[in-house]
Protein backbone atom coordinates (compact mmCIF):
# COMPACT_ATOMS: atom_id res chain seq x y z
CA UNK A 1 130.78 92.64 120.58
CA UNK A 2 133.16 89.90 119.53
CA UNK A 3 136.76 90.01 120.21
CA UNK A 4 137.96 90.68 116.45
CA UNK A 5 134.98 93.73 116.54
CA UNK A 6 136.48 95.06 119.20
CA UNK A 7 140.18 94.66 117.43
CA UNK A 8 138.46 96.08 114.49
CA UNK A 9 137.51 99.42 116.89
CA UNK A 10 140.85 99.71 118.14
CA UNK A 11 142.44 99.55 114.39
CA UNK A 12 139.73 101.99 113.05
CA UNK A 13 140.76 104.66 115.99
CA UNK A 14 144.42 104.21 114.25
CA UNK A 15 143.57 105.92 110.55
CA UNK A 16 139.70 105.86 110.49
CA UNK A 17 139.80 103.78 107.50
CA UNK A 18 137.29 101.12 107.65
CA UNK A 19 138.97 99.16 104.73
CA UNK A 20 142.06 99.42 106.50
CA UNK A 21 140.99 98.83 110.14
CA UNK A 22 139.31 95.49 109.15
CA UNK A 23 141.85 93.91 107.25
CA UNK A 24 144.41 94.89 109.91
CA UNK A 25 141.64 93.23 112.80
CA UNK A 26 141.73 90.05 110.51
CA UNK A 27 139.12 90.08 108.37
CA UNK A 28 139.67 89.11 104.65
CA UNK A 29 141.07 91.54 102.91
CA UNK A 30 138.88 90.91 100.05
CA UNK A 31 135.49 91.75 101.55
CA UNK A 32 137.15 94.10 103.96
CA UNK A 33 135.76 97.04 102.71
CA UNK A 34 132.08 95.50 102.91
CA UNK A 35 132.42 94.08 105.98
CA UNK A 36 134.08 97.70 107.44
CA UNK A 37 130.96 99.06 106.05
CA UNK A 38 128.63 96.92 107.68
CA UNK A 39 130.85 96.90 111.23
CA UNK A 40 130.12 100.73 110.73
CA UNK A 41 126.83 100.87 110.79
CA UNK A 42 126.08 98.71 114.19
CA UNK A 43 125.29 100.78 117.07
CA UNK A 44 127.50 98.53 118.96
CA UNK A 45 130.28 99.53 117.47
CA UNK A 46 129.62 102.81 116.52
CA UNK A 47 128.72 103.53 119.98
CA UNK A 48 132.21 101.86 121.03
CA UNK A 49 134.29 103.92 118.51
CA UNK A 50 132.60 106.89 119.53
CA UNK A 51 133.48 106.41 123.33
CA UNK A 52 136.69 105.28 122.74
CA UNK A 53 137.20 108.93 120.78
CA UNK A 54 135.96 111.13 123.68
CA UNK A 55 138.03 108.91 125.92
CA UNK A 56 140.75 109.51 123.66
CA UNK A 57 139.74 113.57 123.11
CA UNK A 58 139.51 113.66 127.26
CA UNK A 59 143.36 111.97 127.21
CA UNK A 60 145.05 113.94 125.38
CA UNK A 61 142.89 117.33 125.99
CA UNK A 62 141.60 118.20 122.59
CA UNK A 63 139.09 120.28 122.69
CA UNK A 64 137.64 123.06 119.93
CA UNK A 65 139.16 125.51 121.24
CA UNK A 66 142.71 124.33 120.94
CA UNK A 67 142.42 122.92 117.06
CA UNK A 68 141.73 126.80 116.12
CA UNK A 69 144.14 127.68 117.53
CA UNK A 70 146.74 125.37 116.45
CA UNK A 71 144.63 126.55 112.81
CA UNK A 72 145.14 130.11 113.76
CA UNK A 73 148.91 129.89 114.14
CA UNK A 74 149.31 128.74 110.88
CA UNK A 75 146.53 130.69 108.93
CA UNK A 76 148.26 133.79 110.52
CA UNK A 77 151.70 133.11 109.71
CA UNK A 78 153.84 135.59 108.32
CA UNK A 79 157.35 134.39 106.22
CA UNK A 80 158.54 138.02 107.15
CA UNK A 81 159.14 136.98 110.97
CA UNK A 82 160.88 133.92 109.77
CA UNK A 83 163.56 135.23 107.30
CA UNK A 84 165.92 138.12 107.20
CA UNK A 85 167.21 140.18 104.21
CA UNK A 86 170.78 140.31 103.79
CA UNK A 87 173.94 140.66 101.63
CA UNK A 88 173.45 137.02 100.14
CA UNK A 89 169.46 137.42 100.07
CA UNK A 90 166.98 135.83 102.10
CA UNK A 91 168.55 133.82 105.03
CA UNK A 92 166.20 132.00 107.94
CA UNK A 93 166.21 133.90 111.65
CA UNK A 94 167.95 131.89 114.44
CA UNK A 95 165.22 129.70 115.80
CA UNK A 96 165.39 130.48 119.21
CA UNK A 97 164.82 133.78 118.17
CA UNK A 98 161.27 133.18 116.41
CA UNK A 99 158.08 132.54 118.94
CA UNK A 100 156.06 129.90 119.35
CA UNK A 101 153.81 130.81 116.62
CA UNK A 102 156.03 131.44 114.23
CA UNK A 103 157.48 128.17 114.74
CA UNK A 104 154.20 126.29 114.79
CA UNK A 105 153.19 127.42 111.16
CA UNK A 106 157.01 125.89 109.97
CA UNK A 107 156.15 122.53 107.86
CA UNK A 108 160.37 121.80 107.18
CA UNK A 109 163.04 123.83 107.06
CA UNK A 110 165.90 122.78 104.73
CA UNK A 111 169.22 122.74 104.53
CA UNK A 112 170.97 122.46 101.20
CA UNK A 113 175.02 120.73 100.57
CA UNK A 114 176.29 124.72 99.82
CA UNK A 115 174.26 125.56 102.85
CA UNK A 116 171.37 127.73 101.89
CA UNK A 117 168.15 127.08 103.77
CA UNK A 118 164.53 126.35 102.53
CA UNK A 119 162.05 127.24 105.04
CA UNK A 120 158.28 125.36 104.01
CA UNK A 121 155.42 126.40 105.79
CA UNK A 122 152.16 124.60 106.65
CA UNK A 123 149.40 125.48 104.06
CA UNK A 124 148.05 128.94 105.09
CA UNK A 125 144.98 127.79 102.62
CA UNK A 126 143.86 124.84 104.58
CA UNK A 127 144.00 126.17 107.52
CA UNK A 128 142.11 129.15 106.10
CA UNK A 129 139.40 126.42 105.09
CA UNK A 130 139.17 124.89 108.04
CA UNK A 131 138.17 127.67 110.29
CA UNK A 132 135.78 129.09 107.94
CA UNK A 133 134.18 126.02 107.82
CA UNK A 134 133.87 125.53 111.60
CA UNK A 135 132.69 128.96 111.94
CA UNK A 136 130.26 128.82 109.24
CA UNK A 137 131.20 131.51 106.54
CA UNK A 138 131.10 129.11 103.89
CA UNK A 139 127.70 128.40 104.94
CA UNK A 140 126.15 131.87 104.92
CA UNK A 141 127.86 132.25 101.22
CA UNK A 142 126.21 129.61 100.03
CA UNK A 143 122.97 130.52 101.92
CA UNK A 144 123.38 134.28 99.84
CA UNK A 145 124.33 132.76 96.89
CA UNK A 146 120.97 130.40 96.48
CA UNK A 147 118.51 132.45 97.96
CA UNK A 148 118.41 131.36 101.08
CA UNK A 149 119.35 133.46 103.53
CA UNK A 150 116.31 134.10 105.88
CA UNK A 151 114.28 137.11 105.79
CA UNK A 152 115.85 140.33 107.62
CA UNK A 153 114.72 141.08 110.69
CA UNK A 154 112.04 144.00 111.60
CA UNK A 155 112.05 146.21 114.51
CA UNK A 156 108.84 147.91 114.59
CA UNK A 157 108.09 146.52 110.96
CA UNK A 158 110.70 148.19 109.68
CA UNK A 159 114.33 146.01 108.18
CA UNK A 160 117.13 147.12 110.28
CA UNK A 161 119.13 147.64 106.70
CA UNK A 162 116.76 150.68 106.43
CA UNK A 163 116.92 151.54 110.45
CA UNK A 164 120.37 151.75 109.29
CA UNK A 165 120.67 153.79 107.10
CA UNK A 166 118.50 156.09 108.87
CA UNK A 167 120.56 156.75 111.85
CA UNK A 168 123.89 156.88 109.46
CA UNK A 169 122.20 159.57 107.57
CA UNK A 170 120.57 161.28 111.34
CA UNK A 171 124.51 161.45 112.24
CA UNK A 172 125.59 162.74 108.90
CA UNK A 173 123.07 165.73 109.53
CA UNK A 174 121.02 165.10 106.41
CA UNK A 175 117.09 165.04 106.45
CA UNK A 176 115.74 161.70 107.45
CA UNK A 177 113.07 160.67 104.82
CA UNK A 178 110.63 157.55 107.07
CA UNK A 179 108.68 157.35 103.80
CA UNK A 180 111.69 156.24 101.89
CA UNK A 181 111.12 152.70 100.34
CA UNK A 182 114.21 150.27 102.25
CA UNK A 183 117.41 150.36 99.92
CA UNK A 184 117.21 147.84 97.52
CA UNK A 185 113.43 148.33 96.70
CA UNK A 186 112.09 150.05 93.58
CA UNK A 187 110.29 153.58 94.67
């Protein structure tokens, strides 16, 4: 790799905008988006931005684990442990009297001439998005929704939907019928 590639790595780690990254590592700023494409797709330096991103992951200790929960804090916010009800309305709590949490899901907090406070918080939404995403319930939606959810499972060649609903009706005291089609399935 040649010393303006390897500039070009360290400005892609910045924004991971190719365009950006190679104009900034001195390439024209004309062709800069073809030649960040075509920087992209040499193992050289796709290997090298890679490392450089678990070196970078490994530095600062980012792992899974804490981006959900960072995600968590906010999707789980609740305004109510932020703001108090009184005389003139709505006023924000001290905030050394709100936790961590609470604190973590605040995006700005305001502060108007007449002195009434705006509190924003982070978008509950996104973060929503995000960890559905990462744990896969957008996938098994879409899965559902097309028809592709693999077949149930069987336990002695029976679906476990109807195993089901045989024990809930065993413990409700009514008559177990085994000949019963599954639910679902015309009789």
């Amino acid at each position: 790799m040649n010393p303006r590639q390897q500039r070009f790595v360290e400005e892609y780690l910045v924004d991971l905008n190719g365009y950006r990254a190679a104009a900034r590592a001195g390439y024209a700023e004309k062709g800069a988006r073809n030649i960040a494409s075509r920087l992209l797709r040499k193992p050289e330096i796709m290997a090298a931005v890679e490392k450089a991103k678990e070196e970078r992951r490994e530095r600062l200790r980012i792992t899974a684990d804490r981006v959900l929960a960072e995600l968590a804090r906010i999707a789980f916010a609740d305004i109510g442990r932020l703001v108090v009800s009184d005389a003139q309305g709505l006023s924000l709590k001290n905030t050394r009297d709100l936790s961590p949490d609470d604190l973590a899901a605040v995006a700005a907090i305001e502060v108007s001439a007449d002195g009434k406070g705006r509190v924003r918080l982070h978008s509950k939404l996104r973060a929503l998005d995000a960890i559905a995403r990462h744990l896969g319930l957008f996938e098994k939606a879409a899965a559902e929704k097309h028809g592709t959810i693999p077949a149930e499972p069987l336990f002695d060649g029976v679906p476990a939907r109807e195993l089901l609903r045989r024990k809930l009706a065993q413990l409700a005291g009514e008559e177990v019928e085994e000949d019963k089609p599954p639910l679902g399935e015309a009789e």
